[in-house]
Protein backbone atom coordinates (compact mmCIF):
# COMPACT_ATOMS: atom_id res chain seq x y z
CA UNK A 1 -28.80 25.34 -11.45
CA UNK A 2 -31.83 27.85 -11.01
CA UNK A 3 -31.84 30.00 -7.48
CA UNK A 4 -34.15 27.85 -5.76
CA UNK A 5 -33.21 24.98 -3.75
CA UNK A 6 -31.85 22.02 -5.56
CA UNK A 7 -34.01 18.89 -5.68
CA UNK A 8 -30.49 16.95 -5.21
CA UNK A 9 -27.31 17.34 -3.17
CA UNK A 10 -24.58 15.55 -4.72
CA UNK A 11 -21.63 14.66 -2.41
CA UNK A 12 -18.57 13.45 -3.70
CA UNK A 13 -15.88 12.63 -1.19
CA UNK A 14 -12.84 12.32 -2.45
CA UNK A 15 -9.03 11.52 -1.73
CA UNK A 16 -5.98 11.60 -4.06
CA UNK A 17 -8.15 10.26 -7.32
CA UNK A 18 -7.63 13.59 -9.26
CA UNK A 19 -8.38 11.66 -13.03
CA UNK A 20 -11.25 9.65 -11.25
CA UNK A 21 -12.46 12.90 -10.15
CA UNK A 22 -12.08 14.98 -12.96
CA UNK A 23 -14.05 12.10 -15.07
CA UNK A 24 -17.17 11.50 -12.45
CA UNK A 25 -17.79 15.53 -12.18
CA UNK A 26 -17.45 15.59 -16.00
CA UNK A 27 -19.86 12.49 -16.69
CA UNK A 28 -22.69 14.32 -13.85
CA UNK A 29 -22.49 17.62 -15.99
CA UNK A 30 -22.60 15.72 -19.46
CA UNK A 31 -25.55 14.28 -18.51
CA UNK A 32 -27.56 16.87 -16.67
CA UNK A 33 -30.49 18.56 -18.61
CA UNK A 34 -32.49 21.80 -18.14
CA UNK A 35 -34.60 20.64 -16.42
CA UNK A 36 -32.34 19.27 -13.52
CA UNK A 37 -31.94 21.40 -10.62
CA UNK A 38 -28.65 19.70 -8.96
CA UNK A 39 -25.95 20.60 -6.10
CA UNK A 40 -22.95 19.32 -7.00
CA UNK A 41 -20.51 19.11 -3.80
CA UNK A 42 -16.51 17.78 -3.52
CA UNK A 43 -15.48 17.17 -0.46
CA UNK A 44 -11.42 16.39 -0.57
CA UNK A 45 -9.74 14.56 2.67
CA UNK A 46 -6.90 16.80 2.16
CA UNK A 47 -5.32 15.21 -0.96
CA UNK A 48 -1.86 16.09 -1.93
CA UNK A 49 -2.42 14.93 -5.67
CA UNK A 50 -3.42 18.24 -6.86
CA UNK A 51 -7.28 17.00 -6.93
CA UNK A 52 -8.39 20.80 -5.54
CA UNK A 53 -6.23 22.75 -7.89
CA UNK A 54 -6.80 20.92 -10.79
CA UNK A 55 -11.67 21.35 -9.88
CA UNK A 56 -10.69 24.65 -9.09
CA UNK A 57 -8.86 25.37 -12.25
CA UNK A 58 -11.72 23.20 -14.78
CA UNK A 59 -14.73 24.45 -12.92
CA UNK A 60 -16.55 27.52 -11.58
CA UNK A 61 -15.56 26.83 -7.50
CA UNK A 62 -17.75 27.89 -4.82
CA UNK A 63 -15.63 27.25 -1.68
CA UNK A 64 -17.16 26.56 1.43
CA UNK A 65 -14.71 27.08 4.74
CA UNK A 66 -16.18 27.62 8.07
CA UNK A 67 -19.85 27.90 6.59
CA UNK A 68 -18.66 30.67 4.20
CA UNK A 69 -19.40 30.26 0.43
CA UNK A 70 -16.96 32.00 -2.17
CA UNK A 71 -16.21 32.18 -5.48
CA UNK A 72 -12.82 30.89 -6.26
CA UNK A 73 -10.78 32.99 -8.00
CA UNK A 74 -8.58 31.76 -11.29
CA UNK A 75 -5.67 33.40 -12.81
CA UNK A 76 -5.82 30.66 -15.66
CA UNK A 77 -7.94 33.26 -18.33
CA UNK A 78 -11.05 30.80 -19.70
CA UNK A 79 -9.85 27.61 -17.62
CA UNK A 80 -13.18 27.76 -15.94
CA UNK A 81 -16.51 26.46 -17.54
CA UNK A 82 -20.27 28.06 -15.69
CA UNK A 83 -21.12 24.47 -13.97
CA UNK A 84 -20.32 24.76 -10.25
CA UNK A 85 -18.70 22.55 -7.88
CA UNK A 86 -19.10 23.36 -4.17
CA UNK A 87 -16.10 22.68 -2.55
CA UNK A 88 -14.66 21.41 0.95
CA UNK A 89 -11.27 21.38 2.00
CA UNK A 90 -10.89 19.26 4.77
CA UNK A 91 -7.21 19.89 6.58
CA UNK A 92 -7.28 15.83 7.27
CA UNK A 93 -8.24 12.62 5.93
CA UNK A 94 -11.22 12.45 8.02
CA UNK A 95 -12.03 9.05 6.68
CA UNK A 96 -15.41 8.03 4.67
CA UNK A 97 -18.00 8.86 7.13
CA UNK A 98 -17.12 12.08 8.65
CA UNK A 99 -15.81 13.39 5.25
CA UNK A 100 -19.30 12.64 3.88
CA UNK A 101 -20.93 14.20 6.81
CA UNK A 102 -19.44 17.46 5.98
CA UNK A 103 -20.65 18.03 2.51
CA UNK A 104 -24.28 16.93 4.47
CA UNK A 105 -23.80 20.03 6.24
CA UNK A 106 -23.65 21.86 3.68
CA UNK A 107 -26.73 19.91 1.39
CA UNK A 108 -29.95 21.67 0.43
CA UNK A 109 -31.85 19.30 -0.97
CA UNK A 110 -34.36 16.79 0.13
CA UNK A 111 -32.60 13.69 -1.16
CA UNK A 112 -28.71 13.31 -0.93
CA UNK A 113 -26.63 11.40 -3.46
CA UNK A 114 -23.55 10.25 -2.34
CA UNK A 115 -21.36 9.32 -5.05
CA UNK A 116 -17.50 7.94 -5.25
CA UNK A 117 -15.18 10.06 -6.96
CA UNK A 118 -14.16 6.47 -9.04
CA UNK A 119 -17.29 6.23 -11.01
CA UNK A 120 -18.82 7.67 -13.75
CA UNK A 121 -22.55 8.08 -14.39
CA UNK A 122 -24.29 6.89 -17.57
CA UNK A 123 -26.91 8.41 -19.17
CA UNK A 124 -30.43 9.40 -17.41
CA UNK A 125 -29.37 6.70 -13.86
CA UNK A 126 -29.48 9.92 -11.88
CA UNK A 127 -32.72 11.40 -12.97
CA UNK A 128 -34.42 7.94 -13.08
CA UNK A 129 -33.03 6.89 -9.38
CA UNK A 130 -34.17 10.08 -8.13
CA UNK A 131 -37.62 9.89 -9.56
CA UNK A 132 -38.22 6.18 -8.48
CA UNK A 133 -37.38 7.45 -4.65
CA UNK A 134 -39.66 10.01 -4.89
CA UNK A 135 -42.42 7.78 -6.01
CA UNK A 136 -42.30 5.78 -3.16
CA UNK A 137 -42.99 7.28 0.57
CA UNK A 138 -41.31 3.79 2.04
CA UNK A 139 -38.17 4.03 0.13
CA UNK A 140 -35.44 5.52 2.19
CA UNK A 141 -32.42 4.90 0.16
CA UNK A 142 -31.71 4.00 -3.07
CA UNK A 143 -28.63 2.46 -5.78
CA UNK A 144 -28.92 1.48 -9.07
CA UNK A 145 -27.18 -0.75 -10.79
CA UNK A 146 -23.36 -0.68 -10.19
CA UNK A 147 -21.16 -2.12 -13.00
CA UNK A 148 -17.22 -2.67 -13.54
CA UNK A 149 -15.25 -2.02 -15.69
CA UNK A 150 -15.24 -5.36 -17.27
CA UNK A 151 -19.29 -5.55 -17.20
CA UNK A 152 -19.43 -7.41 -14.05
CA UNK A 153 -21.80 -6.25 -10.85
CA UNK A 154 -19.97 -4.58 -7.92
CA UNK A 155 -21.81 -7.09 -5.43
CA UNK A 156 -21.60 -4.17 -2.82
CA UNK A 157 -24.68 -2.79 -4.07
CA UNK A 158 -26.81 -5.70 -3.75
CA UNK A 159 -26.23 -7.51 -0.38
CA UNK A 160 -27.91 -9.15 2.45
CA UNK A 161 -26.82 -7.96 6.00
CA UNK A 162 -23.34 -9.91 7.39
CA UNK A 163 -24.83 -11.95 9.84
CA UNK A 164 -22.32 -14.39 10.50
CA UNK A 165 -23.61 -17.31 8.61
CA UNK A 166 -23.91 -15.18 5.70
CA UNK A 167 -20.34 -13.96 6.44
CA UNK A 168 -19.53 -17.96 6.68
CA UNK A 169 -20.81 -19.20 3.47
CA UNK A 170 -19.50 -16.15 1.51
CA UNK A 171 -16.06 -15.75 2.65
CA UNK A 172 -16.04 -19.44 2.72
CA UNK A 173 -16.89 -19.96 -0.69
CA UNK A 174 -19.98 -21.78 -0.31
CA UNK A 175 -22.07 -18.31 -2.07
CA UNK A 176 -20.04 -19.21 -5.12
CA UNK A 177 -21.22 -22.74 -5.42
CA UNK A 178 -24.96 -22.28 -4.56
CA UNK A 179 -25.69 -19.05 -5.64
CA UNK A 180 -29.46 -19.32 -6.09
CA UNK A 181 -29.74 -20.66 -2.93
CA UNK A 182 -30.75 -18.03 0.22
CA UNK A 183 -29.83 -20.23 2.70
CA UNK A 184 -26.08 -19.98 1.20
CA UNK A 185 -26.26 -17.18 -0.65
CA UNK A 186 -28.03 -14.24 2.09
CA UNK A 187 -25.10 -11.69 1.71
CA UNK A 188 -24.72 -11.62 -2.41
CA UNK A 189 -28.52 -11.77 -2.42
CA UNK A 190 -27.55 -13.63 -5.98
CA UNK A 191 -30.75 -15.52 -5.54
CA UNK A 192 -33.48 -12.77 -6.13
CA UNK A 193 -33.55 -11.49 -9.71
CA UNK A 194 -30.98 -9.16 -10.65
CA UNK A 195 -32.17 -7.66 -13.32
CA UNK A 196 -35.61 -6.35 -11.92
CA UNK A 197 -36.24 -3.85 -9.18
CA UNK A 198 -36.83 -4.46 -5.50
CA UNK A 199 -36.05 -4.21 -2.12
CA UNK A 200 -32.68 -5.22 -0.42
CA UNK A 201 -31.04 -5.33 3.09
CA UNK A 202 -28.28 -3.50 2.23
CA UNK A 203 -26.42 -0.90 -0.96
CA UNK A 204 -23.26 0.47 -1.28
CA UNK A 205 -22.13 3.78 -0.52
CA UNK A 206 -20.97 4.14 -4.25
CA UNK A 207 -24.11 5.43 -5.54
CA UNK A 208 -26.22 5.56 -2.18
CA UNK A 209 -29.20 8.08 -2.80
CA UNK A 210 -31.06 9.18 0.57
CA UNK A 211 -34.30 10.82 1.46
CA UNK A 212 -32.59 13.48 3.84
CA UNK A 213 -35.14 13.34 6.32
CA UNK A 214 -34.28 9.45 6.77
CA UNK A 215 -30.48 10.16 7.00
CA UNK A 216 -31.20 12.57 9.57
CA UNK A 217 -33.05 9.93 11.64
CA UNK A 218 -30.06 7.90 11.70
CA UNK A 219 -27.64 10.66 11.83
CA UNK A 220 -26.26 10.12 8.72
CA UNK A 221 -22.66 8.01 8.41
CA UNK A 222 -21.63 6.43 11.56
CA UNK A 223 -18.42 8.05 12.28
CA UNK A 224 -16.93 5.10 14.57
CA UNK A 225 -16.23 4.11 11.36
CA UNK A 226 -13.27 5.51 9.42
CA UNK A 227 -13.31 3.45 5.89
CA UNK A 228 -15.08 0.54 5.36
CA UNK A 229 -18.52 -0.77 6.74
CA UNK A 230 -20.04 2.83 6.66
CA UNK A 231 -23.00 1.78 4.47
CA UNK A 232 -24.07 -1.30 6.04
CA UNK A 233 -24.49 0.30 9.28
CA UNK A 234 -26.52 2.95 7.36
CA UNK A 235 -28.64 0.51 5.72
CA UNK A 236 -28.96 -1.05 9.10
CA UNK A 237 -29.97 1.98 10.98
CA UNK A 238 -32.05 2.86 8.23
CA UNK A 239 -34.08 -0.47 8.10
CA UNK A 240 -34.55 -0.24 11.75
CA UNK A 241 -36.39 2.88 11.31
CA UNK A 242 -38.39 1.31 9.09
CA UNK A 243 -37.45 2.74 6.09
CA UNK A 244 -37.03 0.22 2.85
CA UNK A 245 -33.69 -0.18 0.44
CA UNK A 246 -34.51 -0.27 -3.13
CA UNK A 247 -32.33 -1.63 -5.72
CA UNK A 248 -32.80 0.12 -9.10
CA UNK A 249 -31.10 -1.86 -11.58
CA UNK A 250 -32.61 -0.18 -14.90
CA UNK A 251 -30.10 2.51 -14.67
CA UNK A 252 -26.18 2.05 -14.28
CA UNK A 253 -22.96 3.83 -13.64
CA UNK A 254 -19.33 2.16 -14.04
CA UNK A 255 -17.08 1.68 -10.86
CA UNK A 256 -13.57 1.84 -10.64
CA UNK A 257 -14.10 -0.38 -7.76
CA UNK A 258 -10.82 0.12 -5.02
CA UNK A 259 -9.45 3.26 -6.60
CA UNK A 260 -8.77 4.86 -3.12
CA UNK A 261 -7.94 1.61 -1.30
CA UNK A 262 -6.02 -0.75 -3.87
CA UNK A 263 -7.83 -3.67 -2.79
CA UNK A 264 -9.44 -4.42 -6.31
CA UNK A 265 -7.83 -5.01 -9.74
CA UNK A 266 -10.53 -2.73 -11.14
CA UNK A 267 -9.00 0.07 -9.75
CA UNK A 268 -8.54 2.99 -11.77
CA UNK A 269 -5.30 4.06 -10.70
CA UNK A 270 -2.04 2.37 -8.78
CA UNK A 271 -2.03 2.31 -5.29
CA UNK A 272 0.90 1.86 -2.89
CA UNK A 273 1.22 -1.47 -1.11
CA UNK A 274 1.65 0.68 2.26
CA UNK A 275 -2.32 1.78 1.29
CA UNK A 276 -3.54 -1.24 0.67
CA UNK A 277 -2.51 -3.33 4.30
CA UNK A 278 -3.60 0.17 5.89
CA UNK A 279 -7.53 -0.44 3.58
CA UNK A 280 -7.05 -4.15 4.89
CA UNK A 281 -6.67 -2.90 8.16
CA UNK A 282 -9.58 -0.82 8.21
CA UNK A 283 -12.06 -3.54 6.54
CA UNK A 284 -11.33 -6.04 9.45
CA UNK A 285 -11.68 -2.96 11.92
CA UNK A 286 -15.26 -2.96 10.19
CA UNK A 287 -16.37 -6.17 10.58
CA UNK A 288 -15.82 -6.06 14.04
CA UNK A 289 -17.33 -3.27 14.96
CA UNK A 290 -20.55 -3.86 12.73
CA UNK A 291 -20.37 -7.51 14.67
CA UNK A 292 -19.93 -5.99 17.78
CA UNK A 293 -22.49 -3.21 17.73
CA UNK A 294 -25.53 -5.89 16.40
CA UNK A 295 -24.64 -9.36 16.36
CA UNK A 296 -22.18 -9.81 19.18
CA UNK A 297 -24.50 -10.22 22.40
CA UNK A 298 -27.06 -12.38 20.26
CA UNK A 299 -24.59 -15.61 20.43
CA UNK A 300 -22.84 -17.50 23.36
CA UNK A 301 -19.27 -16.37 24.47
CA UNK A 302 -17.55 -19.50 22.78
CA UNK A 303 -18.60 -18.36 18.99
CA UNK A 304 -18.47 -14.52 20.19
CA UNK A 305 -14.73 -15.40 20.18
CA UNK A 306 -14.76 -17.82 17.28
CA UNK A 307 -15.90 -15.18 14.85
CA UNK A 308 -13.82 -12.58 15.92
CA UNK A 309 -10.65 -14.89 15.22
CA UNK A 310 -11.95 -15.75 12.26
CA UNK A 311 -12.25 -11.45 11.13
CA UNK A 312 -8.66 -11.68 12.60
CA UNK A 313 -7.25 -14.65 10.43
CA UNK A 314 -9.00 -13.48 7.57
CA UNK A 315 -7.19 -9.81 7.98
CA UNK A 316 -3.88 -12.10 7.91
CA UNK A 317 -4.91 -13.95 4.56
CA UNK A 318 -5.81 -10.52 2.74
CA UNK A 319 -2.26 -8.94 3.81
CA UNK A 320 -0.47 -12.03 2.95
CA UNK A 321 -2.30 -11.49 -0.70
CA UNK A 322 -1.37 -8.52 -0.49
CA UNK A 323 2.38 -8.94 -0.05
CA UNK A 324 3.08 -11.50 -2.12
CA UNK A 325 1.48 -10.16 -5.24
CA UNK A 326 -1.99 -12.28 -5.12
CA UNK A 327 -5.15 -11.03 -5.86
CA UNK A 328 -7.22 -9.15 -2.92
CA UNK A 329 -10.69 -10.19 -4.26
């Protein structure tokens, strides 16, 4: 990085994914030229995995406490390469939002990447993502395409908004069975064309690259929310504004979709079954409160209640998956 302002923050929030980590800061570095002028940020929700020691002791650690930046120090003689990671130790899991509204605090440039710790970036889908926002005055955020493991599309970052038809037909299976059809299919989206850019409702917080002058018009990640739900309310906030979504998918990185939460078999690491009914948890606590902040007073008290006892039995299902072995997704 030159001494001039970066043209991109990076912020990577992470919490006890130390590999995961490790791999997504190495595949950002791999892949950034001369010409890139980047801020790299880690934010850790107070892991206890080692994740801090182990940046600290690979890269060349700015640390960033109470708005003071310093240079790590490392007894380890050559364990340190020159690219630098900012870092932020948080002293609790702050969840999602609010840890990702710290390393905003601390971002310099005019866009804002926020990237999970469980991905890793492939070839030139930073640069080009970046340079297709900037092209575009009407674009406030940005993804590009989001892959797993196995080759498949995280359907996160390419949705429609969860009214509660859309909610309906998708966890209801009828998306699956008419998947060209918008009527059926408005939160996969599957019916526009997924291999060419345009606009969307709503992207997922895995790769979710923001003009910072947008984010600050929404005020950045809702904090009412602690994991889960985060980036639809941002995308909603943001499309209120009147700012438009853009799915890029000419570019890619690979998701270890659920790495944090356990909820996915594309993790990229085990997770405790204690974890994943407390992720379960949260994702109902998300639906309601996304339904409740925009949807709720739009519908007659009868189906108000309906679809909240549907979130409810639908939390039951997932942690009844969850206990007896089945799979989440």
């Amino acid at each position: 990085m030159g001494e001039k302002n970066p043209d991109l923050s990076i912020v990577i929030l992470s919490y006890n994914v130390r590999d995961l980590l490790l791999n997504c800061l190495e595949s950002i570095f791999k892949n950034i030229t001369k010409e890139d002028n980047w801020q790299v940020i880690v934010v850790d929700n107070a892991s206890t995995d080692g994740s801090v020691e182990a940046v600290k002791e690979k890269y060349k650690v700015a640390e960033i406490n109470s708005g003071i930046l310093r240079f790590a120090q490392n007894d380890k003689k050559g364990a340190r390469n020159d690219n630098v990671v900012e870092l932020i130790e948080n002293k609790e899991n702050l969840g999602f939002a609010a840890g990702n509204n710290e390393g905003v605090k601390c971002a310099k440039a005019p866009v804002i990447l926020f990237l999970n710790p469980d991905t890793i970036i492939v070839g030139d889908a930073i640069q080009k993502s970046l340079e297709v926002l900037l092209s575009n005055p009407d674009l406030g955020a940005l993804t590009c395409k989001v892959e797993l493991p196995d080759g498949r599309l995280d359907y996160s970052c390419h949705r429609g908004f969860p009214t509660p038809w859309n909610s309906f037909c998708y966890f209801g299976g009828i998306s699956k069975r008419f998947r060209k059809s918008p009527i059926f299919s408005g939160y996969t989206a599957s019916y526009l064309d997924m291999t060419s850019p345009h606009v969307v409702d709503c992207i997922s917080g895995t790769f979710f690259m923001v003009r910072k002058i947008a984010g600050e018009q929404v005020g950045f990640w809702d904090k009412d929310y602690f994991f889960n739900g985060e980036d639809i309310e941002f995308c909603y906030r943001l499309k209120e504004k009147g700012w438009q979504i853009y799915y890029y998918p000419l570019v890619k990185i690979i998701h270890y979709k659920g790495s944090s939460s356990g909820l996915w078999r594309t993790s990229g690491m085990k997770v405790q079954k204690t974890t994943k009914l407390t992720s379960a948890s949260h994702a109902a606590s998300a639906m309601k409160l996304f339904y409740k902040k925009h949807y709720y007073v739009k519908y007659p008290p009868l189906f108000r209640d309906f679809v909240l006892w549907g979130i409810l039995l639908l939390e039951k299902y997932r942690k009844f998956k969850i206990l007896t072995g089945l799979r989440y997704e």
